[in-house]
Protein backbone atom coordinates (compact mmCIF):
# COMPACT_ATOMS: atom_id res chain seq x y z
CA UNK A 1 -33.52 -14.87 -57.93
CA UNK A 2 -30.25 -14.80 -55.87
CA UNK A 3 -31.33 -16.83 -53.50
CA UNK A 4 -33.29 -19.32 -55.81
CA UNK A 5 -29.83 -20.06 -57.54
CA UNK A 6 -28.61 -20.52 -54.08
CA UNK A 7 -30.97 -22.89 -53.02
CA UNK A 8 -31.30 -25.08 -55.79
CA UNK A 9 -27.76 -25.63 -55.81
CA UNK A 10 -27.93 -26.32 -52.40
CA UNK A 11 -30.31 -28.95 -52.82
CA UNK A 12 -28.27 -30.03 -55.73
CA UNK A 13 -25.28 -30.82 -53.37
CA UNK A 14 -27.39 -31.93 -50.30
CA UNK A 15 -25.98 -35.31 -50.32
CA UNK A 16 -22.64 -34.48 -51.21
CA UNK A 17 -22.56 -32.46 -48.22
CA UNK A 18 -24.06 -34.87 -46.32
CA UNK A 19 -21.14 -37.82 -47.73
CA UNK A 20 -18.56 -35.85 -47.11
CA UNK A 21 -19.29 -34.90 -43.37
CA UNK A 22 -20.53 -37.20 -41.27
CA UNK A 23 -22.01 -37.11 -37.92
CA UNK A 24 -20.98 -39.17 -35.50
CA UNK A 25 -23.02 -40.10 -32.23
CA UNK A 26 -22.65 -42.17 -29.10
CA UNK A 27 -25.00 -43.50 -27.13
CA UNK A 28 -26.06 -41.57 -23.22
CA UNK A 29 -28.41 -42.54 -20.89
CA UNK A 30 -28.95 -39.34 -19.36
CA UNK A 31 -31.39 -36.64 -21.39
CA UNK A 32 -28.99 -35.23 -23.86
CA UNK A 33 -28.11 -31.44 -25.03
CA UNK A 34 -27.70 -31.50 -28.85
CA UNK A 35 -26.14 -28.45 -30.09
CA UNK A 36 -26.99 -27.36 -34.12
CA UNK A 37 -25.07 -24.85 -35.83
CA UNK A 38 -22.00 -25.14 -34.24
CA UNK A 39 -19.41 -22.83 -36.72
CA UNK A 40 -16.82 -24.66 -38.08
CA UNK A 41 -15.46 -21.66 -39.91
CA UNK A 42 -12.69 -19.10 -38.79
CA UNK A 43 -15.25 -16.10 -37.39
CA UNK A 44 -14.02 -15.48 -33.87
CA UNK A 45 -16.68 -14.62 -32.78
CA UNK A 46 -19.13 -17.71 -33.71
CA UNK A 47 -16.43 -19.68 -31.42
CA UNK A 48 -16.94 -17.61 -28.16
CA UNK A 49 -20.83 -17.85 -28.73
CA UNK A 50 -20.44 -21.44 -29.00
CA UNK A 51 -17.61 -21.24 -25.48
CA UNK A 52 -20.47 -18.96 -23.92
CA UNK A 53 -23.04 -21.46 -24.60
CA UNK A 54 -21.18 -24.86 -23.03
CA UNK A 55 -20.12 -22.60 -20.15
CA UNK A 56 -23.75 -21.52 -19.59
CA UNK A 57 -25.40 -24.87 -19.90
CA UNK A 58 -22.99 -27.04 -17.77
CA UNK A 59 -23.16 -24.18 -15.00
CA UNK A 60 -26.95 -24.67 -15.13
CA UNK A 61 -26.92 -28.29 -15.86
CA UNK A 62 -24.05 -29.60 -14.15
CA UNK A 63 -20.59 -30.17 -15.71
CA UNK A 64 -21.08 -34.01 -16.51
CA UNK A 65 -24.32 -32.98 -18.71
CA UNK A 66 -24.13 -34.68 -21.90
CA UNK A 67 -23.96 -32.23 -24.71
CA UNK A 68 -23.48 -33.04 -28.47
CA UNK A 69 -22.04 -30.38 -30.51
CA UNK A 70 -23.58 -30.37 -34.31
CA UNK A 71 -21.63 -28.36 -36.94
CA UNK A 72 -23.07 -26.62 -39.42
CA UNK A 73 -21.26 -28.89 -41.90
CA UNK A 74 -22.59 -31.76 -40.18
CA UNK A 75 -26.44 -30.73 -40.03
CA UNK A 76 -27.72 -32.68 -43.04
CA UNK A 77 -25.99 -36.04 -41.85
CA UNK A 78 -26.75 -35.42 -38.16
CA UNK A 79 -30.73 -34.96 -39.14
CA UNK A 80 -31.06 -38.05 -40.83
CA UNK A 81 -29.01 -40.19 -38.19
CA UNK A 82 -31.02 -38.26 -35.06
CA UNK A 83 -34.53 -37.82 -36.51
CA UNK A 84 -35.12 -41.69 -35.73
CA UNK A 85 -32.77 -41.58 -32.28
CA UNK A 86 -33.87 -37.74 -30.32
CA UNK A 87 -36.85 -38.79 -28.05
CA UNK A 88 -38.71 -35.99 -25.99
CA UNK A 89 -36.59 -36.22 -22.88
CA UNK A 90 -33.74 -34.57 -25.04
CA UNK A 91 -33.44 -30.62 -25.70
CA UNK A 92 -32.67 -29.41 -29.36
CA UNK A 93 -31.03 -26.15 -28.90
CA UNK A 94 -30.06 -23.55 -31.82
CA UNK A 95 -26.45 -22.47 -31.23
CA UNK A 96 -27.07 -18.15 -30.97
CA UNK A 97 -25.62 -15.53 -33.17
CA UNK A 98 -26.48 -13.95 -36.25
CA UNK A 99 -28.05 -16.47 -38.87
CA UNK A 100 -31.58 -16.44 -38.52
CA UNK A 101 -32.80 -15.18 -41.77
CA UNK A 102 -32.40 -16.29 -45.60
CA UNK A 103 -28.56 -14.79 -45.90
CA UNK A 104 -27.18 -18.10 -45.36
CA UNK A 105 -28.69 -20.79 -47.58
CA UNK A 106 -26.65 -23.98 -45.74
CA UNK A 107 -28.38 -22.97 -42.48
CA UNK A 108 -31.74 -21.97 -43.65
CA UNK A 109 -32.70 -25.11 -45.68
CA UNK A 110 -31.07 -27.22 -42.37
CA UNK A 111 -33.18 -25.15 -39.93
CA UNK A 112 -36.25 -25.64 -41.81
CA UNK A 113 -36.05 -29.20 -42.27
CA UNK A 114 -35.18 -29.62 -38.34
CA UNK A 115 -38.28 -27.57 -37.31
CA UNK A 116 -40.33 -29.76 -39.73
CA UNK A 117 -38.77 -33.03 -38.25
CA UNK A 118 -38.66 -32.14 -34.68
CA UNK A 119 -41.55 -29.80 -34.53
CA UNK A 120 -43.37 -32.37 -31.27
CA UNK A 121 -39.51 -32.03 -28.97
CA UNK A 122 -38.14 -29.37 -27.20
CA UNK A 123 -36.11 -26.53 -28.89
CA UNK A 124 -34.82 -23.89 -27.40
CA UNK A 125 -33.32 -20.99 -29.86
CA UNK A 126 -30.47 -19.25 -28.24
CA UNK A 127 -29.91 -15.37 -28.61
CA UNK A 128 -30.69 -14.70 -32.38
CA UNK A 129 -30.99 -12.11 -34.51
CA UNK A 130 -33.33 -12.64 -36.84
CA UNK A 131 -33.02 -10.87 -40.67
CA UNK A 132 -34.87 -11.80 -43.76
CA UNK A 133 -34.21 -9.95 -47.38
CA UNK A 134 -37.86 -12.00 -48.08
CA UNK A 135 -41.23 -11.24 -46.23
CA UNK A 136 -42.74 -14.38 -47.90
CA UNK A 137 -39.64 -16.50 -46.60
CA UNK A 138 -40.13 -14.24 -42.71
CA UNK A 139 -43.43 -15.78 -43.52
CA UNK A 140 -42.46 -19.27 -43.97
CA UNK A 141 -40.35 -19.52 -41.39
CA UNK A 142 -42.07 -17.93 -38.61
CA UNK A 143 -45.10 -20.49 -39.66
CA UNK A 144 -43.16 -22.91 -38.89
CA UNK A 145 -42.15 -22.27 -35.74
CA UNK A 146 -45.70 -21.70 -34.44
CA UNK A 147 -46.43 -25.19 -35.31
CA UNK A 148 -43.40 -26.49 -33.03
CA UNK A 149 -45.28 -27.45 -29.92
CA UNK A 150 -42.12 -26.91 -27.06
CA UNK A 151 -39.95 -24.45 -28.94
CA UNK A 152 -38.56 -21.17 -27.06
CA UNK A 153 -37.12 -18.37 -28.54
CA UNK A 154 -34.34 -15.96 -27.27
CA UNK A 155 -33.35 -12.95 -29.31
CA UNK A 156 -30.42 -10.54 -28.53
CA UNK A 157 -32.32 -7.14 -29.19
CA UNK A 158 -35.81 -5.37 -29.76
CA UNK A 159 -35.42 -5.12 -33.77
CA UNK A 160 -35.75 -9.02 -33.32
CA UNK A 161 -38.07 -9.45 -30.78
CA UNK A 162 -40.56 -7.14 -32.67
CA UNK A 163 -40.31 -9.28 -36.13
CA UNK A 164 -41.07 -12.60 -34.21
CA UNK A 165 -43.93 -10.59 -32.18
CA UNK A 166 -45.30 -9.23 -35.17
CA UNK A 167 -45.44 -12.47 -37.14
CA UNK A 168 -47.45 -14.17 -33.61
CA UNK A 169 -44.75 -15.41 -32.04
CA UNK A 170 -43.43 -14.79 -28.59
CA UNK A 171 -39.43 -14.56 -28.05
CA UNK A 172 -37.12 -13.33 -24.54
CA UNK A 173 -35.04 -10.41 -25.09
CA UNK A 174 -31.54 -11.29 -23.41
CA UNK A 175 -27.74 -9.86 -25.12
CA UNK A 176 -25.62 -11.99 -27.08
CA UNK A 177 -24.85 -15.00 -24.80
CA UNK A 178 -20.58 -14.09 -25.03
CA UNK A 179 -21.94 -11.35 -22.69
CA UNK A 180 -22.78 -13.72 -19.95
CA UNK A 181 -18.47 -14.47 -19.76
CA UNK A 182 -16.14 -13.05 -17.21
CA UNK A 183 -13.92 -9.77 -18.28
CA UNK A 184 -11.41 -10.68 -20.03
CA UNK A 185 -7.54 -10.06 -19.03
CA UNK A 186 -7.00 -5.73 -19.18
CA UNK A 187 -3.86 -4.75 -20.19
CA UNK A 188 -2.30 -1.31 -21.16
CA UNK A 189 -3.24 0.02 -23.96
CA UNK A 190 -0.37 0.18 -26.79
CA UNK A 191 -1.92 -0.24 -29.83
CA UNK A 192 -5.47 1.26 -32.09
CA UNK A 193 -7.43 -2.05 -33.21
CA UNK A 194 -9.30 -1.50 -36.82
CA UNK A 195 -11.34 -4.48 -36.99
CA UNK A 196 -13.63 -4.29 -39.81
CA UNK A 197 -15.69 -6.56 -41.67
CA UNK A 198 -15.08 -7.73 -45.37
CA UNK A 199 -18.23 -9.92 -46.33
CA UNK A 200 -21.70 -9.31 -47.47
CA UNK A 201 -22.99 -7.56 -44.14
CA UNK A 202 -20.45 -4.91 -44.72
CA UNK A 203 -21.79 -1.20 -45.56
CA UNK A 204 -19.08 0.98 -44.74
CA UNK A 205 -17.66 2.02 -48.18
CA UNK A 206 -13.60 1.30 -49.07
CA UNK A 207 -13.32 4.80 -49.12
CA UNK A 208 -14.45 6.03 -45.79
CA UNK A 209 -12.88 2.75 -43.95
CA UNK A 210 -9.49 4.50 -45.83
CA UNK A 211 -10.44 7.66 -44.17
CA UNK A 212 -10.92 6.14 -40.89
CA UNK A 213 -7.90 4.51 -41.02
CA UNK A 214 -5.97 8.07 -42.14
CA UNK A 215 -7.91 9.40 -39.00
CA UNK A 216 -6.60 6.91 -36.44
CA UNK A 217 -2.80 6.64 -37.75
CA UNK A 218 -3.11 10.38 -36.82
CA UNK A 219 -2.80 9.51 -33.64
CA UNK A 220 0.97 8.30 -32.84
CA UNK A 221 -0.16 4.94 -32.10
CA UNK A 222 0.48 1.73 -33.85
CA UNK A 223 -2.37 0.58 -35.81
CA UNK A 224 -3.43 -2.87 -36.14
CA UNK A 225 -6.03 -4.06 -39.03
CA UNK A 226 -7.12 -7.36 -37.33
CA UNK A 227 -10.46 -8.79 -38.69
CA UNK A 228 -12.47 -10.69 -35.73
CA UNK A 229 -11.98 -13.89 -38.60
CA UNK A 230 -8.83 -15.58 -39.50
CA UNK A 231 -7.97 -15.66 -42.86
CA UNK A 232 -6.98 -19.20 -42.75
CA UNK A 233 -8.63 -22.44 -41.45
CA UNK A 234 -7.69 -24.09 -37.89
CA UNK A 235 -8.32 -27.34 -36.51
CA UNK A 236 -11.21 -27.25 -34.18
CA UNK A 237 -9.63 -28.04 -31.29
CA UNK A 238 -7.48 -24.98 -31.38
CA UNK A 239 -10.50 -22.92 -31.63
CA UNK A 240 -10.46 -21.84 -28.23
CA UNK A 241 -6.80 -21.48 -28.08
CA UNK A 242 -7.30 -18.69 -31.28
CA UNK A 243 -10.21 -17.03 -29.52
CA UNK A 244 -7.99 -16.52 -26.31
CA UNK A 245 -5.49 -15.06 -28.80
CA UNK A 246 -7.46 -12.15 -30.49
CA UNK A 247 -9.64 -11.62 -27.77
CA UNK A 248 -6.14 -10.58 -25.94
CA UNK A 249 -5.52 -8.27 -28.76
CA UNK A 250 -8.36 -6.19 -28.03
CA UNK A 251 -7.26 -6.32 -24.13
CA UNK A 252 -4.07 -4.32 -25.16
CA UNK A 253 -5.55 -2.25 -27.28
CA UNK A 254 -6.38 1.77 -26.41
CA UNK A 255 -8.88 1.99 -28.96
CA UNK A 256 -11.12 -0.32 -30.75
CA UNK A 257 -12.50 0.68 -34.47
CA UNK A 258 -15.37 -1.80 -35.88
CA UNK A 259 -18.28 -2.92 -37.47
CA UNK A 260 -18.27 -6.33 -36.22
CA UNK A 261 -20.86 -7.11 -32.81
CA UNK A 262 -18.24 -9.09 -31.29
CA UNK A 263 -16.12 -6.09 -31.85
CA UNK A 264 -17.72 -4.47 -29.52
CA UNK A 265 -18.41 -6.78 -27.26
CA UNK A 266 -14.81 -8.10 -27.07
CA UNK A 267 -13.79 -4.34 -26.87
CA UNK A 268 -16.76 -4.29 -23.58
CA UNK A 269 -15.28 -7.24 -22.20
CA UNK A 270 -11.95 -6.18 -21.89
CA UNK A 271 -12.62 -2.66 -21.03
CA UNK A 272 -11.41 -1.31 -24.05
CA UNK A 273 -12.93 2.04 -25.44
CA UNK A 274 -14.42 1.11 -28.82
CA UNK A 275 -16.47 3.37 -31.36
CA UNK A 276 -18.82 1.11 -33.25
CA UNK A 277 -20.19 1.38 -36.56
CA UNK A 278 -23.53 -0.11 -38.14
CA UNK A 279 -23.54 -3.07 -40.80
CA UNK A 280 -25.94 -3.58 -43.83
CA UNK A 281 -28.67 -5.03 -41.10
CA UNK A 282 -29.84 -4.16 -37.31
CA UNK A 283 -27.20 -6.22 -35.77
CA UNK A 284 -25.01 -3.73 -34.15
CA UNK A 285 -27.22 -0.84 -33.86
CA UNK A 286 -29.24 -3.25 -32.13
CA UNK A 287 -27.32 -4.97 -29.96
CA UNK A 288 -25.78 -1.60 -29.20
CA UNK A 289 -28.84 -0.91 -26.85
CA UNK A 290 -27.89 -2.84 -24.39
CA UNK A 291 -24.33 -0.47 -23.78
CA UNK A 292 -25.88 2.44 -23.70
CA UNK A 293 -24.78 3.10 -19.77
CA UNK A 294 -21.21 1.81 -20.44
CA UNK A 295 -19.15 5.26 -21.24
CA UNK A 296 -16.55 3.71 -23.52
CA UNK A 297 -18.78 1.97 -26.08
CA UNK A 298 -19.79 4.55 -28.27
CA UNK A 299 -21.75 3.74 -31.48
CA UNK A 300 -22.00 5.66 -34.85
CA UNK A 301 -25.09 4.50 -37.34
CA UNK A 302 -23.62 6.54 -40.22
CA UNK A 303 -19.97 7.73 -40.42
CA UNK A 304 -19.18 11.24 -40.14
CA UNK A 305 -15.63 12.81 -39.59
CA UNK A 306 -16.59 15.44 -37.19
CA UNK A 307 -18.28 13.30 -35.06
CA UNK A 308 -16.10 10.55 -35.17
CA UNK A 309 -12.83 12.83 -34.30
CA UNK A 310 -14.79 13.62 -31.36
CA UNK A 311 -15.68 10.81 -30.06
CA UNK A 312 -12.15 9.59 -29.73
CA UNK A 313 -10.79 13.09 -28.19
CA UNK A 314 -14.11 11.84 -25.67
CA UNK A 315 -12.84 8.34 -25.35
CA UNK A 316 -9.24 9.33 -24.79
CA UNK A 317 -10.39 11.56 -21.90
CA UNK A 318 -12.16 9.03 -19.89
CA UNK A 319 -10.97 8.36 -16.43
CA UNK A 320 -13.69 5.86 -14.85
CA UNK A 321 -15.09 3.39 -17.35
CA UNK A 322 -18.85 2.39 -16.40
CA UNK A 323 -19.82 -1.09 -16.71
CA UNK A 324 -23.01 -3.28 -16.71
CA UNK A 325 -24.29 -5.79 -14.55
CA UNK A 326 -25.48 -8.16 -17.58
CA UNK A 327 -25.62 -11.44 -15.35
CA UNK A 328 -29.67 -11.22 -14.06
CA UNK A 329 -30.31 -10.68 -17.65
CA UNK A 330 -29.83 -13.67 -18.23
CA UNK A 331 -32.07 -15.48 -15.88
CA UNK A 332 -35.09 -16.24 -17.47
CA UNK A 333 -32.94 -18.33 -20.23
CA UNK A 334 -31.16 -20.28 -17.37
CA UNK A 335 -34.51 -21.15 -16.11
CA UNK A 336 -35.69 -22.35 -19.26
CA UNK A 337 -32.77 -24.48 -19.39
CA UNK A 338 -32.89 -26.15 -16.25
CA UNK A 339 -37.28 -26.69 -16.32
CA UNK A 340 -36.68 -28.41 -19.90
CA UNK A 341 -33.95 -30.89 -18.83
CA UNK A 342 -35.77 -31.45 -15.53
CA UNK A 343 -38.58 -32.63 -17.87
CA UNK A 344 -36.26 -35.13 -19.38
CA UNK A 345 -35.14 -36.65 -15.93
C-alpha cells in the first residue's frame, strides 16, 4: 500500500516535476552517450559512480565522445524531449549503483517508461543491484526488459545476477564501476572513521551503532562520525571537488566503521582497514564477495561484540595489506561499450 501511495502521488506530480526541471539538449553529429540517472543529491558515493562511469567510457571511447548526462530530476522532461530525437546509432546507458528495484518510486516509474519508449535502441545497464520488496513488480520489470531488443545488463554481485537469471534474463557480473578508479592518495592514519547510514536501507539498531561507537572511542583515537552524504545540498559542479574531499578522509583514517558499500570501497581504495556491516538488503554482503582476498576489508553480516573487538585487534596487527587486481574484471563491459558505439559509426 506504501508504495501505491507513493506512486500515485508520483504520477500526481509528474508534470510538476517535469516544469520545474528541464532538460536541455544540443545537437552532435557523432553517435551520442546519454547518461540516465545521474544523482543530483548529496550521496558521495552516487557522484564517484557517476566520475567512474565518464572516466570509463571516454577511456574506451575516446575523450571527445559526446556524452549527455541525464539527472534523475531531469528524467521525465529529458524522455519526452529525446523519445522523438535518440535514433539507433545512439547508446542509452543506466548510470550504476543501487536503485534497481521498487525502493525509489522517482526512478522506477522513469525507468519503466524509458524501457517502454526505447525498448528497439541500445541500452546498456551499468553495475546494478537489483532489489524488489514486490515479486509481481520483479515481475513487471524483468518483462520488460526481455522485450528490449539491444539491452545489456551488468550487475555488481551474484545475489543480482541470480534474480535477473531466474526471471530469464541474462546479466555480466563485474564490481561496482568506482572500483575500476586508481588508489586514492594514502596517508597516515590519525583518526577512526564511523560512517554509517541514516535512511531506509539502514538495519543496524541506534543502540548497537551507540555500542560500536563506545567500542571504538576505546581506542585513544579521535573519532570521526562522517556519513558518505552531506547533510546539505552543493552545486553540481562542486561535486567532484566534495568527493575528493571525503574520499581523503577515509585516506587518513586508521580504521573505517560502516554500513555504506562505498564505505568500503572508499576504505579499499585508499588502503584503509575497514570492518563492514550489512544493510536491510544484499548490497554489502554482496558486493563484499569480491574483497574476500584483500586482508583489511573485513565484513560482519550481524553485529556481535566479541567478534567485532577482534577483528580490529586483527586489523590493527596487519603489516602487508593484500590487494586485488580488479581491472580485467572489467573487460567484458569495455567491450560492450566500444562494439555498441562502433555500431553507431
Amino acid at each position: 500500500m506504501k508504495f501505491v501511495k507513493k506512486a500515485v502521488k508520483y504520477c500526481l506530480i509528474r508534470k510538476k516535476i517535469q516544469k520545474n526541471n528541464r532538460f536541455s539538449v544540443s545537437n552532435f553529429n557523432a553517435p551520442t552517450i546519454y547518461l540516465f540517472f545521474v544523482s543530483c543529491g548529496t550521496n558521495m558515493g552516487d557522484h564517484a559512480i557517476v566520475k567512474a562511469e565518464t572516466n570509463l567510457i571516454k577511456q574506451c571511447l575516446g575523450q571527445d565522445v559526446p556524452l549527455v548526462e541525464v539527472k534523475v530530476s531531469e528524467t521525465e522532461d529529458a524522455i519526452e524531449k529525446l523519445k522523438n530525437r535518440i535514433n539507433s546509432e545512439d547508446i542509452i546507458v543506466f548510470s550504476g549503483g543501487g536503485y534497481l528495484g521498487d525502493e525509489y518510486i522517482e526512478v522506477y516509474l522513469p525507468m519503466m517508461r524509458i524501457l517502454k519508449i526505447f525498448k528497439n535502441n541500445k541500452i546498456l545497464v551499468l553495475p546494478q543491484t537489483i532489489y524488489f520488496k514486490d515479486k509481481k513488480r520483479e515481475n513487471k520489470f524483468t518483462k520488460l526488459c526481455k522485450q528490449c531488443k539491444e539491452l545489456v545488463i551488468f550487475v555488481r554481485e551474484q545475489e543480482s545476477k541470480k534474480i535477473f537469471n531466474e526471471n530469464g534474463l541474462d546479466a555480466f557480473l563485474v564490481p561496482d564501476i568506482v572500483l575500476s578508479e586508481k588508489t586514492l592518495t594514502q596517508e597516515v592514519g590519525q583518526h577512526i572513521l564511523l560512517c554509517m547510514r541514516n535512511d531506509v536501507e539502514r538495519s543496524l539498531t541506534s543502540y548497537i551503532v551507540s555500542e560500536i561507537t563506545q567500542i571504538i572511542n576505546e581506542r585513544n583515537k579521535k573519532v570521526v562520525v562522517r556519513d558518505t552524504v552531506y547533510d546539505s545540498i552543493f552545486e553540481m559542479k562542486d561535486r567532484f571537488e566534495k568527493l575528493e574531499q571525503i574520499q581523503m578522509e577515509f585516506s587518513k583514517a586508521s580504521l573505517v566503521v560502516t554500513d555504506r558499500i562505498h564505505g568500503m570501497i572508499f576504505s579499499y581504495l585508499s588502503q584503509t582497514p575497514c570492518i563492514a556491516f550489512s544493510n536491510y538488503n544484499h548490497k554489502v554482503r554482496s558486493e563484499y564477495e569480491w574483497f574476500t582476498e584483500c586482508n583489511y576489508i573485513k565484513y560482519m553480516d550481524e553485529y556481535d561484540e566479541k567478534t567485532f573487538r577482534k577483528m580490529i585487534d586483527e586489523l590493527d596487527e596487519l603489516k602487508e595489506y593484500k590487494t586485488i587486481n580488479f581491472e580485467e574484471h572489467f573487460n567484458i563491459l569495455k567491450g560492450k561499450l566500444k562494439e555498441y558505439y562502433a555500431k553507431g559509426l
